[in-house]
C-alpha atoms as a PDB file:
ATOM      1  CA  UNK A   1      65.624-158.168 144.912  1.00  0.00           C
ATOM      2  CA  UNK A   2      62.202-156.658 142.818  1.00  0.00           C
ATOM      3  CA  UNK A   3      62.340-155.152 139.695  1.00  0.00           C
ATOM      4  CA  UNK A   4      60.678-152.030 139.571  1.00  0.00           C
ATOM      5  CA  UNK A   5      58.784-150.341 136.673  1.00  0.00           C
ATOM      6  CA  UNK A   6      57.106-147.014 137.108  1.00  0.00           C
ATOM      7  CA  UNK A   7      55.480-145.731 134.099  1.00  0.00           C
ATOM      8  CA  UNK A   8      53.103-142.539 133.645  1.00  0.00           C
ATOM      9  CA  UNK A   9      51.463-141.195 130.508  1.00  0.00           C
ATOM     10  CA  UNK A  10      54.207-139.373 128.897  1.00  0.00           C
ATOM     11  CA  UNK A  11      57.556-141.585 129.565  1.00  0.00           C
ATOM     12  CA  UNK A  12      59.016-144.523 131.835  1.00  0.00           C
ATOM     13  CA  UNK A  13      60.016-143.243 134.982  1.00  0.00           C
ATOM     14  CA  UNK A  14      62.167-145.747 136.389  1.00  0.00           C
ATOM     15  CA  UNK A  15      63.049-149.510 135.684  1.00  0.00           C
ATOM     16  CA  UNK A  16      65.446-151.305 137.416  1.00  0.00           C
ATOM     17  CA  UNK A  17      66.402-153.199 140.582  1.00  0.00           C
ATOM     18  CA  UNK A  18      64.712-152.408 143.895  1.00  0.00           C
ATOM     19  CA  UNK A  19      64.906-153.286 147.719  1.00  0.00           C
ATOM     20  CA  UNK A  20      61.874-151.811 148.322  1.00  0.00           C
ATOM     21  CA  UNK A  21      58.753-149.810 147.369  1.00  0.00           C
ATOM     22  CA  UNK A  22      56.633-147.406 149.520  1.00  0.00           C
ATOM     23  CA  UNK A  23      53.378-146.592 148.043  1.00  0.00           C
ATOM     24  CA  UNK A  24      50.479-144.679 148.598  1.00  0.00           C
ATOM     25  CA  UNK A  25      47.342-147.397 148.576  1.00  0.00           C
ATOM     26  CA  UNK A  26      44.066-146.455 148.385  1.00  0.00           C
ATOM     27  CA  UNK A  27      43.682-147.584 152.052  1.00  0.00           C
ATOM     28  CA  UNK A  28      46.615-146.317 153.154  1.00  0.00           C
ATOM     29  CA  UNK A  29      50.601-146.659 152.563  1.00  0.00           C
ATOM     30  CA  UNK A  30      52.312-149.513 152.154  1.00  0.00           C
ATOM     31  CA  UNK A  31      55.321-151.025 151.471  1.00  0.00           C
ATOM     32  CA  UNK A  32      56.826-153.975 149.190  1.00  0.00           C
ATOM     33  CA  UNK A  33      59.719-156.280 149.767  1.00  0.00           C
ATOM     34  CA  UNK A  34      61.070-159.246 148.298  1.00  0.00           C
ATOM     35  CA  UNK A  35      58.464-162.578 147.759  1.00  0.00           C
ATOM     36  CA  UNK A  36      55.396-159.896 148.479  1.00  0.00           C
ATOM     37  CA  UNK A  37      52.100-161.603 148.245  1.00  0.00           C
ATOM     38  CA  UNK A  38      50.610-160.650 144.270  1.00  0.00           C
ATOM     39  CA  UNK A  39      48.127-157.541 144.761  1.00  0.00           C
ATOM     40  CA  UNK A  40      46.721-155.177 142.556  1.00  0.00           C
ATOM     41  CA  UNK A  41      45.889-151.884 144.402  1.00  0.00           C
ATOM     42  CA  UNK A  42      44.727-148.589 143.566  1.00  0.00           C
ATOM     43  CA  UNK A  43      46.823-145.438 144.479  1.00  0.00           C
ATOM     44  CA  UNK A  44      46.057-142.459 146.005  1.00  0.00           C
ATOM     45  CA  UNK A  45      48.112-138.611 146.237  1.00  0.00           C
ATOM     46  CA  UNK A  46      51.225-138.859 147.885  1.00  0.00           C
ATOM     47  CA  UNK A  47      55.026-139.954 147.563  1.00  0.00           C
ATOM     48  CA  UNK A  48      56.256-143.861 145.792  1.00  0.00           C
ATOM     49  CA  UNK A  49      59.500-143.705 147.746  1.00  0.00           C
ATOM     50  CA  UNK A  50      61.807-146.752 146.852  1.00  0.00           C
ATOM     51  CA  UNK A  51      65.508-147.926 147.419  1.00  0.00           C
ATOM     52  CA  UNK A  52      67.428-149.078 144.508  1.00  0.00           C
ATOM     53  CA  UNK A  53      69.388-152.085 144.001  1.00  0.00           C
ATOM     54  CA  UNK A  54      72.657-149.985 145.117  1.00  0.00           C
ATOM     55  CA  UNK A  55      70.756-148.655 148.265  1.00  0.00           C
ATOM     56  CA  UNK A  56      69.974-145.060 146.828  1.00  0.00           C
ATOM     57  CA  UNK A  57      66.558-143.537 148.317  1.00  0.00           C
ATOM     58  CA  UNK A  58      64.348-142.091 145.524  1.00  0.00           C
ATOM     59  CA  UNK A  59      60.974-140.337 145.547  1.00  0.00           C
ATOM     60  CA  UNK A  60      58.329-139.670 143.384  1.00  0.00           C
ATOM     61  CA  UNK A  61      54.823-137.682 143.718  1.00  0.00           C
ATOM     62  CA  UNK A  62      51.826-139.058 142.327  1.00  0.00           C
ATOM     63  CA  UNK A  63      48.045-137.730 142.027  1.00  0.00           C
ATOM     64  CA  UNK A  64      47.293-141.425 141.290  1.00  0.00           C
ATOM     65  CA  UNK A  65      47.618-144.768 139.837  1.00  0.00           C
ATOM     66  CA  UNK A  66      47.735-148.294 139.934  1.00  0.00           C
ATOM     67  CA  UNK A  67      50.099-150.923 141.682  1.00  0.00           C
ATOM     68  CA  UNK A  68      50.571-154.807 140.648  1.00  0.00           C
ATOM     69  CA  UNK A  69      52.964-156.974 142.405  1.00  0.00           C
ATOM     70  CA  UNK A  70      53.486-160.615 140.786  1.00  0.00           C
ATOM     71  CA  UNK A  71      56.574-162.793 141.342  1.00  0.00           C
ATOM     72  CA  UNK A  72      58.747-159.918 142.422  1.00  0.00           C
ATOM     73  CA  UNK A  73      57.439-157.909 139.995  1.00  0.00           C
ATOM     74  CA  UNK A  74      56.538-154.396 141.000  1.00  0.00           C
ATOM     75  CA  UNK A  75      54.514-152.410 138.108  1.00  0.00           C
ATOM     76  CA  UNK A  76      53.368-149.086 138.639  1.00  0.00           C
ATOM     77  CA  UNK A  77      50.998-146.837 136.191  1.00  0.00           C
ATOM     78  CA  UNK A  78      50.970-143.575 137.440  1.00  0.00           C
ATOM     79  CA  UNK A  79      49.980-139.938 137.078  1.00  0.00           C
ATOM     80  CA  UNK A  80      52.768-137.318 138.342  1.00  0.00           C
END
């Protein structure tokens, strides 16, 4: 299981448990699942689409951001 963190400017957007995250990278979408390799990645316009811990799909559009995954860790800064 990650734990998710999605933060923008104004307010936390999410933390909790995740199965996965979909997001869009700079060179192109992709998605994060347990024991991911640690990146940092730039993000691009589009939809961070993940699946809670109790298997509900959730969306959110960005104009932007960053990504880090570490130790199934999944931070996100981004603009909405």
């Amino acid at each position: 299981m990650l734990k998710l963190i999605i933060v923008s400017p104004e307010k936390q957007l999410y933390q909790g448990d995740a199965q996965s995250v979909k997001v869009p990278g700079s060179l192109g979408e992709f998605e994060i699942l347990d024991n991911h390799a640690p990146i940092i990645s730039s993000l691009e316009v589009g939809k961070v689409v993940y699946v809670t811990g109790n298997g509900e799909r959730q969306e959110c559009a960005i104009v932007g951001g960053f990504v880090e995954v570490q130790k199934n860790v999944v931070s996100l800064c981004v603009e909405v």
